[in-house]
N, C-alpha and C. Protein backbone atom coordinates (compact mmCIF):
# COMPACT_ATOMS: atom_id res chain seq x y z
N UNK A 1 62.86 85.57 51.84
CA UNK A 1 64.27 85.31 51.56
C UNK A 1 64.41 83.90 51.01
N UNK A 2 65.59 83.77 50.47
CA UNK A 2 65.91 82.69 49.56
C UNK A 2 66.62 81.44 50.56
N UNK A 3 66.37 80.37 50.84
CA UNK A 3 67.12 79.59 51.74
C UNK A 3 68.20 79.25 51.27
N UNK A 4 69.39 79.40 52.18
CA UNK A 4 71.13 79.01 51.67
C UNK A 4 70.85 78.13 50.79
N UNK A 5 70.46 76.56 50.65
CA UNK A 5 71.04 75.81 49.85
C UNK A 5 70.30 75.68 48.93
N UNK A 6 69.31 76.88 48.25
CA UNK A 6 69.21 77.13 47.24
C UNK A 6 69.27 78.21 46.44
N UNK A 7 70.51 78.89 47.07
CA UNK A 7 71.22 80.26 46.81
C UNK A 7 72.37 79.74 45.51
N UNK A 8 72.24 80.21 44.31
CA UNK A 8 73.26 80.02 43.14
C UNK A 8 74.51 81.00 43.77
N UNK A 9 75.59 80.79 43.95
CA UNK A 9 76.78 81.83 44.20
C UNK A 9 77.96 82.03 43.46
N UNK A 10 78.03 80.88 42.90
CA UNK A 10 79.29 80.28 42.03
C UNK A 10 79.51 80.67 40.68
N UNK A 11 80.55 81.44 40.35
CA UNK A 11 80.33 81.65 38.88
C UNK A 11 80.16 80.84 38.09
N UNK A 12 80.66 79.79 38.33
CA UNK A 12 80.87 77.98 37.54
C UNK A 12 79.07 77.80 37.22
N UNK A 13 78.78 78.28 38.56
CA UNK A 13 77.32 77.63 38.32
C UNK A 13 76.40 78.35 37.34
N UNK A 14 76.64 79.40 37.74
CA UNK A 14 75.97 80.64 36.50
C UNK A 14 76.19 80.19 35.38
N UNK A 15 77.42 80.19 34.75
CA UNK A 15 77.80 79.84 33.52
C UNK A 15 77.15 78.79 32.91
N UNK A 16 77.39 77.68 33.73
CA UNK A 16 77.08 76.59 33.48
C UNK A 16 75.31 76.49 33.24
N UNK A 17 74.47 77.09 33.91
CA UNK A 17 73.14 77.49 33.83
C UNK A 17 73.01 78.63 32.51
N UNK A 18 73.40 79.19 32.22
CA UNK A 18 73.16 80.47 31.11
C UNK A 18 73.97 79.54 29.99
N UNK A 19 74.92 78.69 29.81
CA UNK A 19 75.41 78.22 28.17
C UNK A 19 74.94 76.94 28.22
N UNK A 20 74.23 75.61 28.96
CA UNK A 20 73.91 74.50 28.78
C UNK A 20 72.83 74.45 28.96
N UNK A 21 72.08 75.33 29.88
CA UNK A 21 70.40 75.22 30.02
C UNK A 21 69.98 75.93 28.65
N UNK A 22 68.36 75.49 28.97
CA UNK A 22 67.27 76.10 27.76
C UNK A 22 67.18 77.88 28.98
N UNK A 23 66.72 78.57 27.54
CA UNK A 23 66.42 80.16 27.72
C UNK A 23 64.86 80.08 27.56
N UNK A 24 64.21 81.09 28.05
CA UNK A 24 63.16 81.40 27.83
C UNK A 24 62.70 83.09 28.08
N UNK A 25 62.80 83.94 27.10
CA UNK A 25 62.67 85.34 27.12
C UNK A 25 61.49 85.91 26.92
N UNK A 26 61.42 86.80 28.12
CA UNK A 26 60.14 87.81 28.15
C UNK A 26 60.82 89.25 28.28
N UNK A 27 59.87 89.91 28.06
CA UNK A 27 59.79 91.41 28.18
C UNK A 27 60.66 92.01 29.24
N UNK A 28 60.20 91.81 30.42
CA UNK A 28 60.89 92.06 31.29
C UNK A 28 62.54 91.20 31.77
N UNK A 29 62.13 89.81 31.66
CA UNK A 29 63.52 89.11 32.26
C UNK A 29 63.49 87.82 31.25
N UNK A 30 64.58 87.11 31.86
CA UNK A 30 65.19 86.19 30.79
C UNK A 30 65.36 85.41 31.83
N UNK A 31 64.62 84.15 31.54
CA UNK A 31 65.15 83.03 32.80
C UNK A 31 65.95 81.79 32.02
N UNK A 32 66.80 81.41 32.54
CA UNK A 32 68.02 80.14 32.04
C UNK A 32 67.24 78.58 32.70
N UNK A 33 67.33 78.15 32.76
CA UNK A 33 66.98 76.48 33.24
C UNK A 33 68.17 75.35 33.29
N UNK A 34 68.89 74.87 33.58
CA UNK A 34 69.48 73.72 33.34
C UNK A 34 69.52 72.73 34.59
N UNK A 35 68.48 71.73 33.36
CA UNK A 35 67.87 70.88 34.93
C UNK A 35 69.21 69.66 35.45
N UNK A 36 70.19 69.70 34.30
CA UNK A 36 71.16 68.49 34.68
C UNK A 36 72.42 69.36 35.46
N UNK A 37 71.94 70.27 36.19
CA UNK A 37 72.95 70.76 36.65
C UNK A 37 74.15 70.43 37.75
N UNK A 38 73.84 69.33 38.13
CA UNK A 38 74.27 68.70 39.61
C UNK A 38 75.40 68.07 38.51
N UNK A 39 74.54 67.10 37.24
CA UNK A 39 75.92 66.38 36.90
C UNK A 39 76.55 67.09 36.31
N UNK A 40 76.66 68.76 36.10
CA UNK A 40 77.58 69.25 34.90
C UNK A 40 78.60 69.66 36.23
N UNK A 41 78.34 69.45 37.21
CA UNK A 41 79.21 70.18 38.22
C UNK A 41 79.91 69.41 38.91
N UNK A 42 79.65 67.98 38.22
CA UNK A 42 80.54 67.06 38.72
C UNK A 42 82.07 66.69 38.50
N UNK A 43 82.21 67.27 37.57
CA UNK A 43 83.74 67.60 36.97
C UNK A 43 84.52 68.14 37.70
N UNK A 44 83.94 68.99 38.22
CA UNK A 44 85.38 70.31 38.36
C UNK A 44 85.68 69.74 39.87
N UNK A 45 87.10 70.44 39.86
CA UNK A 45 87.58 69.53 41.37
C UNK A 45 87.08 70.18 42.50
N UNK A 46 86.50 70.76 42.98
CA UNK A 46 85.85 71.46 44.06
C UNK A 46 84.50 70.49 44.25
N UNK A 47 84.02 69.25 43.67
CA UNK A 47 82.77 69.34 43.72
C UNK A 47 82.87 68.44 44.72
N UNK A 48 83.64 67.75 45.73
CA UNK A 48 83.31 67.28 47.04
C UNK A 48 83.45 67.70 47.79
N UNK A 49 83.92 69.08 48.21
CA UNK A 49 83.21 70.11 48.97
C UNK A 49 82.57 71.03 48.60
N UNK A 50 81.49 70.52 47.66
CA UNK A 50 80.34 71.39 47.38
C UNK A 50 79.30 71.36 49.26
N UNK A 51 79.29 72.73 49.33
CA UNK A 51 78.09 72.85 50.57
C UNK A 51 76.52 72.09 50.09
N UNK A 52 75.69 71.80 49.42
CA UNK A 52 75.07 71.70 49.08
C UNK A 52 74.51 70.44 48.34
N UNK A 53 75.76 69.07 48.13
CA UNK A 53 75.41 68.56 47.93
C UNK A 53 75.14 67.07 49.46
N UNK A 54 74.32 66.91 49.40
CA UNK A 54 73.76 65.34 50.67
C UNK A 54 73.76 64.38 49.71
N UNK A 55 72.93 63.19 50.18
CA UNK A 55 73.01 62.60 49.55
C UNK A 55 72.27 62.95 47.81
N UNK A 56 72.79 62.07 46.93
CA UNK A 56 71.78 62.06 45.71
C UNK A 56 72.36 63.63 45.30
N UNK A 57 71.29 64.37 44.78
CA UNK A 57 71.39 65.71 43.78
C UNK A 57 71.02 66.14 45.04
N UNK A 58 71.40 67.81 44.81
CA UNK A 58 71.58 69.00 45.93
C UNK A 58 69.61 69.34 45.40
N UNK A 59 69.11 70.29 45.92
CA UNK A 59 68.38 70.75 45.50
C UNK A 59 68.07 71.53 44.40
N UNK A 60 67.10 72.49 44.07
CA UNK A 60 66.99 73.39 42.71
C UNK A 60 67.42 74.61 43.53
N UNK A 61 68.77 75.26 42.88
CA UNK A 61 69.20 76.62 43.28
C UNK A 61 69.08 77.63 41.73
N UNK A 62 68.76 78.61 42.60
CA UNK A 62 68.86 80.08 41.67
C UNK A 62 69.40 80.75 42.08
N UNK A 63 69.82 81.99 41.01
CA UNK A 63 70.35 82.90 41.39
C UNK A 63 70.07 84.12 40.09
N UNK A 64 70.42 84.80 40.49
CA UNK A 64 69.75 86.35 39.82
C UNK A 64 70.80 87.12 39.59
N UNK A 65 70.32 87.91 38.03
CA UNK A 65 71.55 88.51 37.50
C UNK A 65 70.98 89.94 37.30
N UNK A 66 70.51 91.35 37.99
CA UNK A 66 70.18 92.73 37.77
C UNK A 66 71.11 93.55 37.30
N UNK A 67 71.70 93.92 36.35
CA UNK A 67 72.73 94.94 36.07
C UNK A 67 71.92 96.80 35.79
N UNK A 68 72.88 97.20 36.00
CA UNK A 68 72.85 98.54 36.41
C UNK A 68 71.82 99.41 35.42
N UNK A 69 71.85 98.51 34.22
CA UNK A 69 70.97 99.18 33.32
C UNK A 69 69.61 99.07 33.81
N UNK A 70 69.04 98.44 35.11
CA UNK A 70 67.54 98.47 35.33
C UNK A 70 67.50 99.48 36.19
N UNK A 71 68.29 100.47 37.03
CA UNK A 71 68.16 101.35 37.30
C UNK A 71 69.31 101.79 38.34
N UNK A 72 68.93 102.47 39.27
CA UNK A 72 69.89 102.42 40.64
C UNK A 72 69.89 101.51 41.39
N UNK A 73 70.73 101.38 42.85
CA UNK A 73 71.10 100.63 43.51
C UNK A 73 69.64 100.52 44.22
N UNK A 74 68.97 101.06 44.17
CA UNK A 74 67.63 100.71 45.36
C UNK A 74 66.85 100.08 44.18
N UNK A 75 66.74 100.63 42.89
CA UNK A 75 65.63 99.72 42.25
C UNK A 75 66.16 98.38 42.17
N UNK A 76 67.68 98.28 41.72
CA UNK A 76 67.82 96.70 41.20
C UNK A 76 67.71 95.96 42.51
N UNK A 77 67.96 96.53 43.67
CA UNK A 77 67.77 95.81 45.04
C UNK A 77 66.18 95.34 44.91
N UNK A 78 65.57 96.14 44.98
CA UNK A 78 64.03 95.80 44.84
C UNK A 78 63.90 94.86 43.90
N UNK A 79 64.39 94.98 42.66
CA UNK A 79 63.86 93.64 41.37
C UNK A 79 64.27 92.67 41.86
N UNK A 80 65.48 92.34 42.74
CA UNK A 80 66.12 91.52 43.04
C UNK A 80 65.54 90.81 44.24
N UNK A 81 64.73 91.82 45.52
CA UNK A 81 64.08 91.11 46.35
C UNK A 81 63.06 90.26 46.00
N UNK A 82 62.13 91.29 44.89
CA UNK A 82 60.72 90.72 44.02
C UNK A 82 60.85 89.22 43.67
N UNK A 83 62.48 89.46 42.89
CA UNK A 83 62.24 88.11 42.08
C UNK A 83 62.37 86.79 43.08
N UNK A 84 63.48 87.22 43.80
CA UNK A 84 63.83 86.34 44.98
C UNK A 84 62.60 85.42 45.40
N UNK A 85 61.24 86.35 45.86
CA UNK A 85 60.09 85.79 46.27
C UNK A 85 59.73 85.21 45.50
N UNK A 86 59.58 85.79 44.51
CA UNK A 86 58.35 84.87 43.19
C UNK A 86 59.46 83.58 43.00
N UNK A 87 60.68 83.22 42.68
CA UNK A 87 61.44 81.95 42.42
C UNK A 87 61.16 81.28 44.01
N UNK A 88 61.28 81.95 45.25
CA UNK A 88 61.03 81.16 46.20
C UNK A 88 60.06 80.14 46.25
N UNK A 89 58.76 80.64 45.94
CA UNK A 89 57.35 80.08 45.90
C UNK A 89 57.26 78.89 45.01
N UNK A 90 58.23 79.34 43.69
CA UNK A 90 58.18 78.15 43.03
C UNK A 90 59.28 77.01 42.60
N UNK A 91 60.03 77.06 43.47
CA UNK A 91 61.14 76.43 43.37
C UNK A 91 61.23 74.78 43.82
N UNK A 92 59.49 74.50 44.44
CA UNK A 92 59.09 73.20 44.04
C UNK A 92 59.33 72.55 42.99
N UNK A 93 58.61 73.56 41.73
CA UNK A 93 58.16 72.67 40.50
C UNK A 93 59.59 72.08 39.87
N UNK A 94 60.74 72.88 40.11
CA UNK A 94 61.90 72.41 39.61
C UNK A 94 62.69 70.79 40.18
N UNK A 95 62.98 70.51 39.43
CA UNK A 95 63.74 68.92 39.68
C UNK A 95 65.08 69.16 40.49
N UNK A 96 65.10 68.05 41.12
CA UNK A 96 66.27 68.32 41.87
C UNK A 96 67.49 68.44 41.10
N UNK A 97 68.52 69.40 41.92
CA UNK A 97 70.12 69.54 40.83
C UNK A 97 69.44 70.97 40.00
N UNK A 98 68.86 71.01 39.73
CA UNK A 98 68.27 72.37 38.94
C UNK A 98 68.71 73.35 38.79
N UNK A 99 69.30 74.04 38.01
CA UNK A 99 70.32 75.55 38.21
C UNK A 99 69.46 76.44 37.38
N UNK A 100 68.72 77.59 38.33
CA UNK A 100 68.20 78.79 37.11
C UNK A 100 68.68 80.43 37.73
N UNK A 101 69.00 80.58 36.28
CA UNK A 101 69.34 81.94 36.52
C UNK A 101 68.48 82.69 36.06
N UNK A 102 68.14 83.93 36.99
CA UNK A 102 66.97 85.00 36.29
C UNK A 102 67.97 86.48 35.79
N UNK A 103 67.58 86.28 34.88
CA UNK A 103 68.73 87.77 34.76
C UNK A 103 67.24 89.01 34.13
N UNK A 104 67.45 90.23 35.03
CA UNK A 104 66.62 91.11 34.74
C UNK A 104 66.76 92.05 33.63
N UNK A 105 66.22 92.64 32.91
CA UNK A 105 66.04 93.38 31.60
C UNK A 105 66.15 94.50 31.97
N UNK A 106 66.20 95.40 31.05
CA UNK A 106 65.90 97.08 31.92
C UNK A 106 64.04 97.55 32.71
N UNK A 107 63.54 96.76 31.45
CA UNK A 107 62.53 97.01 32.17
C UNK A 107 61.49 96.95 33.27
N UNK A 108 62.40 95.35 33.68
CA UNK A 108 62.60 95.59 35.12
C UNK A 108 62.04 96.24 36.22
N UNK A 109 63.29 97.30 36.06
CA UNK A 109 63.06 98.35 37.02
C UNK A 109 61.81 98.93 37.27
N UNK A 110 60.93 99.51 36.46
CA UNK A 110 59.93 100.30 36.17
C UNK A 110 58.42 99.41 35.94
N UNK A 111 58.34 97.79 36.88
CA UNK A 111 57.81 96.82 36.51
C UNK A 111 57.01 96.48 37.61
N UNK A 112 55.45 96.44 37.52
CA UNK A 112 55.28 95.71 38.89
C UNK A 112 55.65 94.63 39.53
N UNK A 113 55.23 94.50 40.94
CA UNK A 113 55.56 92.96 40.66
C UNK A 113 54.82 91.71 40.33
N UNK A 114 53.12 92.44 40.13
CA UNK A 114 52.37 91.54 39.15
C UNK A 114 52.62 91.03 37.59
N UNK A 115 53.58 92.15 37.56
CA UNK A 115 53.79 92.25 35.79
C UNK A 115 55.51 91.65 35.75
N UNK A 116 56.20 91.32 37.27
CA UNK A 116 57.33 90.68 37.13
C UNK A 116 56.83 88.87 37.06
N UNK A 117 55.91 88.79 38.23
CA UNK A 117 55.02 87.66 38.46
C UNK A 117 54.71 87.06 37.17
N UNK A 118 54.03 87.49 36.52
CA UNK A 118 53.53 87.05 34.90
C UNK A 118 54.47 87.19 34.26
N UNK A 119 55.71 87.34 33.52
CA UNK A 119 56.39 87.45 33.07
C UNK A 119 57.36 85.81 33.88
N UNK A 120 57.33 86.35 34.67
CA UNK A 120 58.01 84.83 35.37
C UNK A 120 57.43 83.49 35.47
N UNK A 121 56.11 83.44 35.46
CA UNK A 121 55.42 82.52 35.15
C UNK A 121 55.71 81.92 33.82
N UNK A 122 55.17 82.84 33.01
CA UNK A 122 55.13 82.76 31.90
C UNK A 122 56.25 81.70 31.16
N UNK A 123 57.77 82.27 31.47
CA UNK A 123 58.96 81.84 30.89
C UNK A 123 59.05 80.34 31.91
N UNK A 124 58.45 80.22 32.87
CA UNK A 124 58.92 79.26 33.41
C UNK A 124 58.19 77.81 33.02
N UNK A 125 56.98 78.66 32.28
CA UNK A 125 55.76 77.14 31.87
C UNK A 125 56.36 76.68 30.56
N UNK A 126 57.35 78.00 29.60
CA UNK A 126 57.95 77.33 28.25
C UNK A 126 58.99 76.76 28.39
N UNK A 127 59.47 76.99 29.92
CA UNK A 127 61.30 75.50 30.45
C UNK A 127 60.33 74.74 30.71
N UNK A 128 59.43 74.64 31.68
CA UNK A 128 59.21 73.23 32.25
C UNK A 128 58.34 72.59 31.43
N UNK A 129 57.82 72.80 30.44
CA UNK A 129 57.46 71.94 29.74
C UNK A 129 57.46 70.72 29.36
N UNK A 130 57.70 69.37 28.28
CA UNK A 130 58.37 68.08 28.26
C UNK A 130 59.30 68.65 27.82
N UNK A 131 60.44 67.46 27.23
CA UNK A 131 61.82 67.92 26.94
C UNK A 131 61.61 67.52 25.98
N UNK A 132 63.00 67.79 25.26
CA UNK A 132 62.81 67.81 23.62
C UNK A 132 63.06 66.35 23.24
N UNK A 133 62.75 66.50 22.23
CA UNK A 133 62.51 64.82 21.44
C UNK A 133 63.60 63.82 21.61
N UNK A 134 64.12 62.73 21.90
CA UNK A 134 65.03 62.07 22.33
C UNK A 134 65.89 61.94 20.91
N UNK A 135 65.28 61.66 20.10
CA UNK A 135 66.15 61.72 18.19
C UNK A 135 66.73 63.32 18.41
N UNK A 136 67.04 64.05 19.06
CA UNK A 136 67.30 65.20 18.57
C UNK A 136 68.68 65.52 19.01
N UNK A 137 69.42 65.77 18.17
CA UNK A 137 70.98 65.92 18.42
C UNK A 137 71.34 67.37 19.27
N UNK A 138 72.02 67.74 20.40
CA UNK A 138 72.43 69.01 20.46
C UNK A 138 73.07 69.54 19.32
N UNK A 139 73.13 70.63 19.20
CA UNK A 139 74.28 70.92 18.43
C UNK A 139 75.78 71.47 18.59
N UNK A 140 76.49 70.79 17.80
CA UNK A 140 78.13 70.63 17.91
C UNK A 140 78.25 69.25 19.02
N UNK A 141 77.39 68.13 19.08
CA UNK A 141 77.53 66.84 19.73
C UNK A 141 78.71 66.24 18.42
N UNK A 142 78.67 66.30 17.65
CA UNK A 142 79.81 65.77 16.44
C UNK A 142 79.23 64.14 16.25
N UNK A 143 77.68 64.36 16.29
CA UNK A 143 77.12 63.03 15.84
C UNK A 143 76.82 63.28 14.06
C-alpha cells in the first residue's frame, strides 16, 4: 500500500501534474512528472491547510488514473494495486514536492506485472533524466 502522505487525491493536483509536468508514454501507461509541484500549489488558497505539507516541500506523491476502458472493476482494481507497488518501491528516486500521475492504457488490463514493471521503469528513466537546457524557453512564456 501507498503511505497517506504520498497519496495524490486532489484534483488541483492531478491537473496540475498532467498540464505542467513532462509526459513520458509507453505501451501500456503514460506517466506525468512534475517535479516543481509543491511550488505550483502554492497559490491556491487551501495551501496552508495542505495535510502534507511540514516543514520545507511535502514529499513525492502519486496518484493513478485506470479508466474503464482497461477492463472491469476487478481488473482496473488490480492495475491499480500493481501500479501502486511498483511507484511505492520507487518513490525514492523522486525529489521532494514531486507530483506523478500514472494513468493506465487499455492495455493495461491484459498486462503482466513484469510487463507493467518495465514499462514503468522505462518511462520513469526518460522523466528523471537531466532537465532540459536552461536557454530553453517553455512555450507560451511570452519571452
Amino acid at each position: 500500500m501507498l503511505p497517506s502522505e504520498n497519496r495524490l487525491r486532489r484534483r488541483q493536483d492531478f491537473a496540475t501534474a498532467v498540464k505542467r509536468g513532462r509526459r513520458a508514454g509507453r505501451p501500456l501507461l503514460v506517466v506525468h512528472l512534475n517535479r516543481d509541484g509543491a511550488a505550483g500549489g502554492q497559490t491556491d488558497r487551501n495551501s496552508d491547510s495542505h495535510p502534507h505539507v511540514a516543514e520545507g516541500l511535502p514529499s513525492a506523491r502519486a496518484g493513478f488514473v485506470v479508466s474503464k476502458a482497461v477492463g472491469p472493476a476487478v481488473v482496473r482494481n488490480l492495475v491499480k494495486r500493481r501500479l501502486r507497488h511498483l511507484v511505492r518501491d520507487r518513490l525514492s528516486r523522486f525529489p521532494a514536492g514531486s507530483l506523478i500521475v500514472v494513468r493506465a492504457l487499455p492495455a493495461a488490463g491484459t498486462a503482466s506485472y513484469l510487463d507493467l514493471e518495465h514499462d514503468l521503469d522505462a518511462a520513469l528513466r526518460r522523466l528523471l533524466r537531466a532537465d532540459p537546457p536552461a536557454d530553453a524557453v517553455p512555450t507560451g512564456a511570452g519571452r
